[in-house]
C-alpha atoms as a PDB file:
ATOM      1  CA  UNK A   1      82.316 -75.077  43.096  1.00  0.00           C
ATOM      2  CA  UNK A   2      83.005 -72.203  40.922  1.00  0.00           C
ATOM      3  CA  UNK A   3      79.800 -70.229  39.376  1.00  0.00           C
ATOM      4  CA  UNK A   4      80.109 -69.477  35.974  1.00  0.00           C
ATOM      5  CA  UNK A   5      78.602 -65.608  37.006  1.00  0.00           C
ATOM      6  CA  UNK A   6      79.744 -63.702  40.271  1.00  0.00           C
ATOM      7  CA  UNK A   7      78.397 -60.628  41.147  1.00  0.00           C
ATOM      8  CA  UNK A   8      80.592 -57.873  42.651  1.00  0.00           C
ATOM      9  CA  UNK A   9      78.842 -55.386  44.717  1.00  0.00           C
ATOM     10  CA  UNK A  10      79.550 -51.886  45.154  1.00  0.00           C
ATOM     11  CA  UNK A  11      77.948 -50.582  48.475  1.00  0.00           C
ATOM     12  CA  UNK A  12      79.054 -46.578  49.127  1.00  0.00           C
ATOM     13  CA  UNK A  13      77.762 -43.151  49.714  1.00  0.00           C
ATOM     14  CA  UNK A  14      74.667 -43.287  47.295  1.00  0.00           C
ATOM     15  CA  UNK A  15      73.127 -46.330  50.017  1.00  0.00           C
ATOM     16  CA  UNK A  16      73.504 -45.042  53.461  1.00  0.00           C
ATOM     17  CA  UNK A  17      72.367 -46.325  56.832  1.00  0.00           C
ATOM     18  CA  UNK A  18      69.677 -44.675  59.119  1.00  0.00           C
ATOM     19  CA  UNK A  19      69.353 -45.324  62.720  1.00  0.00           C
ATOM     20  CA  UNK A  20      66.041 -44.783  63.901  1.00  0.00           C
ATOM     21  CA  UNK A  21      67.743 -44.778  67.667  1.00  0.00           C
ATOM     22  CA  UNK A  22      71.308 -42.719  66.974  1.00  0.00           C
ATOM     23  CA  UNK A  23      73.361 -44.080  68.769  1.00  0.00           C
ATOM     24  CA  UNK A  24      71.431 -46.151  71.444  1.00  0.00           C
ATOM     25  CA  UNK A  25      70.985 -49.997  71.863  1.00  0.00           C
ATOM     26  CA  UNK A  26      69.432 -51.733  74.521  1.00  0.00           C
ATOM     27  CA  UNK A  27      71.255 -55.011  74.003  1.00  0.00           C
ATOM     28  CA  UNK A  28      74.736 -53.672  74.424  1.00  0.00           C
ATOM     29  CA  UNK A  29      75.949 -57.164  72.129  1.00  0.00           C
ATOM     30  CA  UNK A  30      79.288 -58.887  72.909  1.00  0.00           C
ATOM     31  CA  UNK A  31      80.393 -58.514  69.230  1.00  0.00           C
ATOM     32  CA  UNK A  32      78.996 -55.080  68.710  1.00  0.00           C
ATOM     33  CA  UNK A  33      78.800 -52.850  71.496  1.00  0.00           C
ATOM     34  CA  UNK A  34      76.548 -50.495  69.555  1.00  0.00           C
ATOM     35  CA  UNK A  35      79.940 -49.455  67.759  1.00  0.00           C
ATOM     36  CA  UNK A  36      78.258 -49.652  64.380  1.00  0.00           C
ATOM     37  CA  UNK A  37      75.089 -47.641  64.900  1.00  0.00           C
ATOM     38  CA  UNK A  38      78.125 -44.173  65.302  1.00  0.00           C
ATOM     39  CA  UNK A  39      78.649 -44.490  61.800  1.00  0.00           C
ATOM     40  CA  UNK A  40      74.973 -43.990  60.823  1.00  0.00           C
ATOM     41  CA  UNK A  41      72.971 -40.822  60.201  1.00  0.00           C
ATOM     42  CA  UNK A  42      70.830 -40.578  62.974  1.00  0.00           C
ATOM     43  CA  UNK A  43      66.966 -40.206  62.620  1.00  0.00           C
ATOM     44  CA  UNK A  44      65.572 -40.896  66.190  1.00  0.00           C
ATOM     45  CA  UNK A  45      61.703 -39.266  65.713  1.00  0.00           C
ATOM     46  CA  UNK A  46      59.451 -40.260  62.716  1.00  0.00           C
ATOM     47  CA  UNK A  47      59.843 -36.242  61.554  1.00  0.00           C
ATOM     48  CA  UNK A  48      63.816 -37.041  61.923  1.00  0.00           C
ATOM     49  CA  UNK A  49      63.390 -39.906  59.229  1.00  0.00           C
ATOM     50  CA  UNK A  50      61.212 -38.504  56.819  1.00  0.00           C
ATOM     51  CA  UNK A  51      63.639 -35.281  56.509  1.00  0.00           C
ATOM     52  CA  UNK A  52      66.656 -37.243  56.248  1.00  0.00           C
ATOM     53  CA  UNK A  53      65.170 -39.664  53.516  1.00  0.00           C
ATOM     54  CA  UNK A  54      63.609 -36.653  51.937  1.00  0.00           C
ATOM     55  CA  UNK A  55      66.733 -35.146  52.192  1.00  0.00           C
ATOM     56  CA  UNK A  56      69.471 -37.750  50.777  1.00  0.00           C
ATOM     57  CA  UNK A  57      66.553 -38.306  47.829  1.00  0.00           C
ATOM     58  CA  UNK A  58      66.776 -34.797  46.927  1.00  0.00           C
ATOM     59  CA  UNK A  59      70.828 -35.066  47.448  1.00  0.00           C
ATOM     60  CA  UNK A  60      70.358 -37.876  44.651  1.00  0.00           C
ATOM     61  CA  UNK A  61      70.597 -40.925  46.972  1.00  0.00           C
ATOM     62  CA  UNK A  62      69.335 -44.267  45.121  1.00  0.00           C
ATOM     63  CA  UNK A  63      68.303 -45.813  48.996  1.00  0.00           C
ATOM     64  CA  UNK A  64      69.118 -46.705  52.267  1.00  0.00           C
ATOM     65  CA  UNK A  65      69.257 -48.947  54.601  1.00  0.00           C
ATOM     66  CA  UNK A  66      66.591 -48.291  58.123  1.00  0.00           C
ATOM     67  CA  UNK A  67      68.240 -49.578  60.940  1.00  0.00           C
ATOM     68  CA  UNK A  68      69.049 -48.999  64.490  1.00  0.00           C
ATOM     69  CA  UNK A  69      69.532 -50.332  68.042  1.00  0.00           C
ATOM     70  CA  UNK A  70      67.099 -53.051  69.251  1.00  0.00           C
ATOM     71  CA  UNK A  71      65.184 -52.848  72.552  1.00  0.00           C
ATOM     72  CA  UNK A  72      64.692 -55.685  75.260  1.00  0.00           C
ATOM     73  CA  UNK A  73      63.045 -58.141  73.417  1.00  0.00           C
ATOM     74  CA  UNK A  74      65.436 -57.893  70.310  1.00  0.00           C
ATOM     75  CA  UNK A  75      63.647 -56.050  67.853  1.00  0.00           C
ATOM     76  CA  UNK A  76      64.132 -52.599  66.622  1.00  0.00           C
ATOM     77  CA  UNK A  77      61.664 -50.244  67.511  1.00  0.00           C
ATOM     78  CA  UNK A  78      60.090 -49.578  64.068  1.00  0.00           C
ATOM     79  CA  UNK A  79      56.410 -49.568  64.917  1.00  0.00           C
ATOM     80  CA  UNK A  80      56.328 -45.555  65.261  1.00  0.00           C
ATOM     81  CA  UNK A  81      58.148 -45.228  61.825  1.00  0.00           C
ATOM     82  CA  UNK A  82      55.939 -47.498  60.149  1.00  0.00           C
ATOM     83  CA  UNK A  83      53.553 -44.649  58.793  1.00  0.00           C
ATOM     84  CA  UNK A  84      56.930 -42.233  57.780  1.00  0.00           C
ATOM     85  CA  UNK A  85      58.678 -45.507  56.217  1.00  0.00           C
ATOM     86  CA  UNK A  86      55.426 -46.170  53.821  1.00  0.00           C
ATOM     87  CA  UNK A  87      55.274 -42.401  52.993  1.00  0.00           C
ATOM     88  CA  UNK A  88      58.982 -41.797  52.101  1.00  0.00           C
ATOM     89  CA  UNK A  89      58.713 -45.103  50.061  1.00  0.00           C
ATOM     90  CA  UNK A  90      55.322 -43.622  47.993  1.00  0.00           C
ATOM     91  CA  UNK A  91      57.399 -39.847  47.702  1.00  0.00           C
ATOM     92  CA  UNK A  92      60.560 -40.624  46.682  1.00  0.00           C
ATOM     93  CA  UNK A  93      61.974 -43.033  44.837  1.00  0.00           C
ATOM     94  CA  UNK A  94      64.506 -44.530  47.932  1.00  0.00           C
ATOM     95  CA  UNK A  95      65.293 -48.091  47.846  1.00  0.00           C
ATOM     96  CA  UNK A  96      64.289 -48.723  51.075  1.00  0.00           C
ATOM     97  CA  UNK A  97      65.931 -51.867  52.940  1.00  0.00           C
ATOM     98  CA  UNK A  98      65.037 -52.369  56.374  1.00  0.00           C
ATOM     99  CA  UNK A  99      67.080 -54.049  59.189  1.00  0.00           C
ATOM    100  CA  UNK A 100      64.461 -55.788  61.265  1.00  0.00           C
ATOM    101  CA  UNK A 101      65.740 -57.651  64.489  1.00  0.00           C
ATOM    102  CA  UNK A 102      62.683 -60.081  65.966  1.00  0.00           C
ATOM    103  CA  UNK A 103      59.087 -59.609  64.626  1.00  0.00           C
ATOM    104  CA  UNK A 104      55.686 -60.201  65.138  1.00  0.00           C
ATOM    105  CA  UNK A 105      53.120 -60.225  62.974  1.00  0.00           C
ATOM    106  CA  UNK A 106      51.808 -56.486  63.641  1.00  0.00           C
ATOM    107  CA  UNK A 107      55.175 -55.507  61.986  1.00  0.00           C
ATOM    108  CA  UNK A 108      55.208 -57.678  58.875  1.00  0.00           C
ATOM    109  CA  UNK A 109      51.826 -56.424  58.137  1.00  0.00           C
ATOM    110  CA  UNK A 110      53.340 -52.809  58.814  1.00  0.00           C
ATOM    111  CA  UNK A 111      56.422 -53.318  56.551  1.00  0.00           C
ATOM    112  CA  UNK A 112      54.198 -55.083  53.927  1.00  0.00           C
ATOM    113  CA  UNK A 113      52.116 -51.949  54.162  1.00  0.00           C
ATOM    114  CA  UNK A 114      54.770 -49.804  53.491  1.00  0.00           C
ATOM    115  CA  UNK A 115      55.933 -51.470  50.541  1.00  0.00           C
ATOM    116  CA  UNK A 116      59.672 -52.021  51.696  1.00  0.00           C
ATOM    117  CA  UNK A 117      62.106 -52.959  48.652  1.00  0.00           C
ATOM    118  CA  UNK A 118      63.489 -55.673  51.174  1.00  0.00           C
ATOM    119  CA  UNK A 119      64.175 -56.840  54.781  1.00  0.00           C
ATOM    120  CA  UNK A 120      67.414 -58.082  56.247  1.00  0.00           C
ATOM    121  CA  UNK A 121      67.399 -60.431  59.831  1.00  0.00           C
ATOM    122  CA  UNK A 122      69.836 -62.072  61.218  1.00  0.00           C
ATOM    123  CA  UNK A 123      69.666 -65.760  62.000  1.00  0.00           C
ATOM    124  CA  UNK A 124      71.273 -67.351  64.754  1.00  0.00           C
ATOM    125  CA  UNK A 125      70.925 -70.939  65.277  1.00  0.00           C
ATOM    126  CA  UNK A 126      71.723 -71.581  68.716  1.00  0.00           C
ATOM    127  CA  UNK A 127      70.063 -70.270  71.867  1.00  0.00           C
ATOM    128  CA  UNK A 128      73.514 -70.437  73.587  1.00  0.00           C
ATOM    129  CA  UNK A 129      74.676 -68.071  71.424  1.00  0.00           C
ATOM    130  CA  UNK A 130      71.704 -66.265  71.878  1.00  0.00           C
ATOM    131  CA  UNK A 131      72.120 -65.647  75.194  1.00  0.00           C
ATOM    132  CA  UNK A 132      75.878 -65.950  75.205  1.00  0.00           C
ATOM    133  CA  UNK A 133      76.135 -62.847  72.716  1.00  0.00           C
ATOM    134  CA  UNK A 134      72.495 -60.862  72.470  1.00  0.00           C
ATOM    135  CA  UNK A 135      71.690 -61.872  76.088  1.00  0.00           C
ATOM    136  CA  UNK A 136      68.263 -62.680  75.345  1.00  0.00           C
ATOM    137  CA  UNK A 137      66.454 -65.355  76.605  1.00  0.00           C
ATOM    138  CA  UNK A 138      65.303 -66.155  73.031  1.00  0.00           C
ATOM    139  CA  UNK A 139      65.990 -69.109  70.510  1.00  0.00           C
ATOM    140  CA  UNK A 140      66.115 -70.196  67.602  1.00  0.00           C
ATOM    141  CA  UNK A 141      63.033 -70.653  66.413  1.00  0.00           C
ATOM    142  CA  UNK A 142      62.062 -67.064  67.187  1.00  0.00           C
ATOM    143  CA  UNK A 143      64.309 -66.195  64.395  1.00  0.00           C
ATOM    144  CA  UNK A 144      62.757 -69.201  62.174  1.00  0.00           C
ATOM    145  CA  UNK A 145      59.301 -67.392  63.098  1.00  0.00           C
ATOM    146  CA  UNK A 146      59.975 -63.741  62.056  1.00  0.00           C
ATOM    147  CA  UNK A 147      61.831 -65.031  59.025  1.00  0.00           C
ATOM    148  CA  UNK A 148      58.524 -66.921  58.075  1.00  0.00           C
ATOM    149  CA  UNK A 149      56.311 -63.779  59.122  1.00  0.00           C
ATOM    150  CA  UNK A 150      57.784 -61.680  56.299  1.00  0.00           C
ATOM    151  CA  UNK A 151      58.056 -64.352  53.845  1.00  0.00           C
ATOM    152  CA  UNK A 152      53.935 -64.528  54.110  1.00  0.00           C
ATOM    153  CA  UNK A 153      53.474 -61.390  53.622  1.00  0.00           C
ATOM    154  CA  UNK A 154      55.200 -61.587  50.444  1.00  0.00           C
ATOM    155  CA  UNK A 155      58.134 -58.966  51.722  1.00  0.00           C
ATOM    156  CA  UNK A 156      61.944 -59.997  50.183  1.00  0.00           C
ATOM    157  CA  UNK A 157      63.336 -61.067  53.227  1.00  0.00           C
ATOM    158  CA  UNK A 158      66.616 -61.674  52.861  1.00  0.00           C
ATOM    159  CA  UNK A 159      68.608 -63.516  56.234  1.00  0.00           C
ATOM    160  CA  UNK A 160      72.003 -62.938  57.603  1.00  0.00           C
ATOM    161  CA  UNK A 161      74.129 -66.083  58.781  1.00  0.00           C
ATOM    162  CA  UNK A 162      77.364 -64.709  60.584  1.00  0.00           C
ATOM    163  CA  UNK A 163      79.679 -67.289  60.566  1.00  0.00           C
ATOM    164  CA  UNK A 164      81.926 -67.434  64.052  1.00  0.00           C
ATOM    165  CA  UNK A 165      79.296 -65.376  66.160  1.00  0.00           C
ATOM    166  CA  UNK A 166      79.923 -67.137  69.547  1.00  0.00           C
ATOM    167  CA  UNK A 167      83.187 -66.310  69.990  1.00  0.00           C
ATOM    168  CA  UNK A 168      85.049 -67.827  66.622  1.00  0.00           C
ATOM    169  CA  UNK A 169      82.953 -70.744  67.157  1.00  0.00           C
ATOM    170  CA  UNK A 170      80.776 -72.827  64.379  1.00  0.00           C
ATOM    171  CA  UNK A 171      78.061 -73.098  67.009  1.00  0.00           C
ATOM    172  CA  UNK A 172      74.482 -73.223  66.019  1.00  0.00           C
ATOM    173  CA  UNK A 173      75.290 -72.426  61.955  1.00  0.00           C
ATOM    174  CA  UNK A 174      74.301 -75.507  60.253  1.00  0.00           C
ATOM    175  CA  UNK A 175      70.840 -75.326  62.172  1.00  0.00           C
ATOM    176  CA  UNK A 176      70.374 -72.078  60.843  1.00  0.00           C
ATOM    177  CA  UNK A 177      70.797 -73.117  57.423  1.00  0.00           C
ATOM    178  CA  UNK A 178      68.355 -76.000  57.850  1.00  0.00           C
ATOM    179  CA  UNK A 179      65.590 -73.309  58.870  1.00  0.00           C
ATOM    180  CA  UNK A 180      66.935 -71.095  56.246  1.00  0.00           C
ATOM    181  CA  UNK A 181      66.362 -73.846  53.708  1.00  0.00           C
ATOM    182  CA  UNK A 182      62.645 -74.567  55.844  1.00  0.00           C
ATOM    183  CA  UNK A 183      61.267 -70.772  56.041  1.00  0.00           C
ATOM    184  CA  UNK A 184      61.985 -70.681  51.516  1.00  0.00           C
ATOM    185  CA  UNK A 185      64.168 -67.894  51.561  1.00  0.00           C
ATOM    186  CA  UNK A 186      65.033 -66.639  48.241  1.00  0.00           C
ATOM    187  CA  UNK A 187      68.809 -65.334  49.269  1.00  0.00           C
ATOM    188  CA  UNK A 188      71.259 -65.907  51.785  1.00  0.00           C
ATOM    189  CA  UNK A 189      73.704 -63.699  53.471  1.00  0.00           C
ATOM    190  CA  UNK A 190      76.881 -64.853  54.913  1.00  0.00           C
ATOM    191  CA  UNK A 191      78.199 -62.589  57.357  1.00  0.00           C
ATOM    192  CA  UNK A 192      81.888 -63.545  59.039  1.00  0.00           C
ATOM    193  CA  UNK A 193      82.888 -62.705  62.566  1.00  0.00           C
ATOM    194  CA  UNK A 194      84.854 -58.944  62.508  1.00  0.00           C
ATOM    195  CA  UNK A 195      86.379 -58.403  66.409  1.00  0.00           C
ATOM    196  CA  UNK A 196      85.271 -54.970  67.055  1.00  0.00           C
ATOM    197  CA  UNK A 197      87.697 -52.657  68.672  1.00  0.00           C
ATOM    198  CA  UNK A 198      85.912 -51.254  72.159  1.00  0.00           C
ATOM    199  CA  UNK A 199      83.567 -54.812  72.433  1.00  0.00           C
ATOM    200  CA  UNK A 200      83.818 -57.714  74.775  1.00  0.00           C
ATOM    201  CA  UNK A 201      85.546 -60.131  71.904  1.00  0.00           C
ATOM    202  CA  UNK A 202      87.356 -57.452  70.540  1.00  0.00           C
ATOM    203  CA  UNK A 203      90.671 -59.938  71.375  1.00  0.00           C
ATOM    204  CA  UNK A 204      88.527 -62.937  69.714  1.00  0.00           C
ATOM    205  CA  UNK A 205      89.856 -64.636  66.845  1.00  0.00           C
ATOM    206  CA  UNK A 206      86.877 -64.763  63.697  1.00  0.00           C
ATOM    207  CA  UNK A 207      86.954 -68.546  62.000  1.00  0.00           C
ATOM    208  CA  UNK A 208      89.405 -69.700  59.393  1.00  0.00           C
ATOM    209  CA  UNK A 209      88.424 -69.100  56.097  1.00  0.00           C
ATOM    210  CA  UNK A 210      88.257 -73.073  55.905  1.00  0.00           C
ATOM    211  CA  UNK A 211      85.770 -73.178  57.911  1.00  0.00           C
ATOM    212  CA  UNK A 212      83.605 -70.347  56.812  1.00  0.00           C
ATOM    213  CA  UNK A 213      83.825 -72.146  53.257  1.00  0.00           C
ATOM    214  CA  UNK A 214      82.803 -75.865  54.755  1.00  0.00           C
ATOM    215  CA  UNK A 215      79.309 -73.957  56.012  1.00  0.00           C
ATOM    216  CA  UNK A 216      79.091 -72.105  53.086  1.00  0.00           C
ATOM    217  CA  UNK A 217      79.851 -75.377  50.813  1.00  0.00           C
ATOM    218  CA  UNK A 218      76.627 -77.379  52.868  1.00  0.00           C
ATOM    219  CA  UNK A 219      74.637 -74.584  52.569  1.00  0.00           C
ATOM    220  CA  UNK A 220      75.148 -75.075  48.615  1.00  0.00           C
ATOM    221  CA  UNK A 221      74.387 -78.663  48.655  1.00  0.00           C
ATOM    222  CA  UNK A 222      71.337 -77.813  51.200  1.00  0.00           C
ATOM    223  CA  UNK A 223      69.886 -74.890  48.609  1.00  0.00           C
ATOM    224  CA  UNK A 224      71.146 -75.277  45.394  1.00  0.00           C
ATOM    225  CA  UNK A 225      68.418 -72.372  44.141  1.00  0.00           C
ATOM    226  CA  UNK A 226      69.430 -70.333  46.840  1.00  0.00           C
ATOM    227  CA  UNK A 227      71.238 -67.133  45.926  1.00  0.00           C
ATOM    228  CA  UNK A 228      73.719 -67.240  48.418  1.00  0.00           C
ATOM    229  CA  UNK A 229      76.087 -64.225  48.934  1.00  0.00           C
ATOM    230  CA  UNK A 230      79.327 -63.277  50.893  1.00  0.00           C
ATOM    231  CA  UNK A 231      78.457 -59.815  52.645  1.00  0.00           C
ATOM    232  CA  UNK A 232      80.355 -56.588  53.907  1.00  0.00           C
ATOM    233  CA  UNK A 233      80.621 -57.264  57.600  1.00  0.00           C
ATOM    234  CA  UNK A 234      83.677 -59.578  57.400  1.00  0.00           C
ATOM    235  CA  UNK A 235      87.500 -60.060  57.987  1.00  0.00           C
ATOM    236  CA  UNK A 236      88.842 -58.684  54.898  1.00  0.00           C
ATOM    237  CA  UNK A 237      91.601 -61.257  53.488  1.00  0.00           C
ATOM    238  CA  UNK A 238      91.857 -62.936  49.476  1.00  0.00           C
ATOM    239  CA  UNK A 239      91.978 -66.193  51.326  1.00  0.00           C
ATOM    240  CA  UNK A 240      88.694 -65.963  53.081  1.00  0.00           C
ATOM    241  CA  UNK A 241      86.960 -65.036  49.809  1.00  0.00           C
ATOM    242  CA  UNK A 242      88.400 -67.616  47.990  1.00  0.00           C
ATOM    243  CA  UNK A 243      87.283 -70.017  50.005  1.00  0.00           C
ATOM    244  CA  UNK A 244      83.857 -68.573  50.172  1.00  0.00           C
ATOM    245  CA  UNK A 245      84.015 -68.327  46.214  1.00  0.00           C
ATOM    246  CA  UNK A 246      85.358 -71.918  45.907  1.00  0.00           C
ATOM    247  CA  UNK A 247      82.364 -73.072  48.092  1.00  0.00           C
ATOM    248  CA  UNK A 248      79.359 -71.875  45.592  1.00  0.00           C
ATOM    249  CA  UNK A 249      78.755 -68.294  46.518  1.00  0.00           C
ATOM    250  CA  UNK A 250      76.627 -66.121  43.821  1.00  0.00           C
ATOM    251  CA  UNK A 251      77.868 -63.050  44.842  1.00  0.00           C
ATOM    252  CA  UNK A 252      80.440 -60.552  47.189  1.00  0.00           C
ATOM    253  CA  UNK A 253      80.793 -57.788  48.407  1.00  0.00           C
ATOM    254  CA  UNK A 254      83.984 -55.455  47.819  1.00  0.00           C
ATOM    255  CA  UNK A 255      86.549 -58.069  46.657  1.00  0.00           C
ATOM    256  CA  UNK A 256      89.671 -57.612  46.237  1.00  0.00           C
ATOM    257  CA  UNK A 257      91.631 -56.811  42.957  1.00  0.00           C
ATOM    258  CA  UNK A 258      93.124 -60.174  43.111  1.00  0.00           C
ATOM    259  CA  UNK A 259      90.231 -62.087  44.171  1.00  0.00           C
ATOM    260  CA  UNK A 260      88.929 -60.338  40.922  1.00  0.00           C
ATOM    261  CA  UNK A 261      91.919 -60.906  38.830  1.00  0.00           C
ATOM    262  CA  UNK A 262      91.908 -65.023  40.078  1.00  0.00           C
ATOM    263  CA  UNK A 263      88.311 -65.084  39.107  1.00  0.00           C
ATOM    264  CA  UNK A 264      89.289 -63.457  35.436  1.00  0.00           C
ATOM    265  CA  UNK A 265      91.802 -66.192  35.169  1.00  0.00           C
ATOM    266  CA  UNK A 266      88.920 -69.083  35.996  1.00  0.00           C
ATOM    267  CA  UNK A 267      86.887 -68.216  33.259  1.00  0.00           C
ATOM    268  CA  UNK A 268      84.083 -66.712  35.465  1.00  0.00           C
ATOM    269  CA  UNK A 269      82.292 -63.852  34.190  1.00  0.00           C
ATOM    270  CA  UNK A 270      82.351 -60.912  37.055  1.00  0.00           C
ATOM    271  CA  UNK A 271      78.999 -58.429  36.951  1.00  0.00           C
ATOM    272  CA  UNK A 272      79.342 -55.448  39.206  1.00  0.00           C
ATOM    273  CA  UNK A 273      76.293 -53.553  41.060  1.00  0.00           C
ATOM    274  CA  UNK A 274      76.577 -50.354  42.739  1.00  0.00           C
ATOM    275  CA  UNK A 275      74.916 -50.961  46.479  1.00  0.00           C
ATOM    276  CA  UNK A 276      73.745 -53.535  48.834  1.00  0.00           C
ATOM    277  CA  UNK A 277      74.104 -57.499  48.539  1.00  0.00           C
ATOM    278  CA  UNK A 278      70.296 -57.459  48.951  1.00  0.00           C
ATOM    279  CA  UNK A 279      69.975 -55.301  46.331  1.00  0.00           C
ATOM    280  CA  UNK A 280      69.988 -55.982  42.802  1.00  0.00           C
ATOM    281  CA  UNK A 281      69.906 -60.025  42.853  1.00  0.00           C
END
């Protein structure tokens, strides 16, 4: 099911990531490995952040993205930044989109506080998976909770479905969208399995783009005024985002110039947006 409108987004130098840990992660993730947290500028004090954001504002930056390893208990360690992250947010004019992990109530309070543009948390549907990939001894409903903590303080809390977590596997997915769909959530992001050189499933094969579009397709039916959106972190391929197109998407990330050109030759009306998927919806 075609929309009539995609939107293309553009995410690149002007929306970099922070990690508020460098290059550490408690969790040590089957799919991740903290592999991705290398790539970001690191900002591991609250004096670290507030030059770096005050820094890439003055360098011209429209925002960034606040992220980092998580400790123990799944969450990432923002409660120190909390006072920084509301200050660079009333002295610049940063876009400010903050990757969560679990949390409590203290937090959405703090982020509300703050005055964050948006937050992004995962949502994992399965406790297997859970433990099988985070190794926490968490479940589901923890992730139903925080998403509902931020949605009452009135933050944009945007969650993150990856598709294939556990292993390749449609697992827990479809329970995640019912709590998705329970929790209100204005947007969806679909998120696709990428083996990560250097992990534990870095010989793992991520689902065929059939069956990414048969979740994304019932997540349509289940939310049809959901905004629902194909993200960055995903197997690149044209057949894969056809499928996710063909299945009721809004909007993707980076497509390809044929994925593009196919769309052109549907009839459907392409707007591009310079940044996140979270971002200008």
């Amino acid at each position: 099911m075609l929309q009539p409108v995609i939107t293309a987004y553009k995410p690149g130098p002007d929306f970099p990531s922070i990690s508020i840990t460098a290059n550490k992660c408690a969790l040590d993730c089957a799919h991740c490995g903290g592999r991705y947290l290398e790539h970001m500028i690191p900002a591991p004090t609250p004096p670290d952040l507030q030059a770096v954001c005050r820094r890439l504002w003055e360098e011209g930056k429209k925002g960034v993205l606040i992220s980092g390893g998580c400790d123990r208990n799944g969450t990432v360690p923002l409660e120190p930044f909390m006072d920084i992250i509301g200050r660079v947010k009333a002295e610049t004019g940063l876009i400010l989109n903050v990757h969560t992990g679990f949390v409590d109530r203290k937090m959405a309070e703090g982020l509300a506080r703050a005055k964050v543009d948006v937050v992004s948390l995962d949502v994992v549907g399965s406790k297997t998976t859970i433990q099988n990939i985070y190794g926490l001894d968490k479940g589901p409903e923890d992730h139903a909770k925080a998403l509902s903590l931020l949605l009452e303080q009135g933050i944009d809390a945007v969650p993150h479905v990856c598709i294939g977590l556990d292993h390749g596997r449609i697992v827990g997915e479809r329970h995640a969208l019912e709590m998705v769909k329970a929790c209100g959530a204005g947007a969806l992001v679909f998120i696709v399995l990428m083996p990560t050189k250097d992990t534990r499933m870095a010989g793992v094969a991520p689902p065929p783009p059939k069956e990414v579009g048969s979740i994304i397709a019932e997540a349509r039916k289940m939310m049809p005024d959901t905004r629902l959106l194909l993200g960055c972190m995903r197997p690149r391929g044209a057949e894969l985002e056809r499928a996710a197109l063909e299945a009721g998407v809004d909007g993707i990330v980076l497509p390809r110039r044929g994925t593009r050109e196919w769309l052109k030759g549907e009839g459907v009306e392409i707007m591009d947006v310079e940044g996140c998927c979270v971002l200008g919806r």
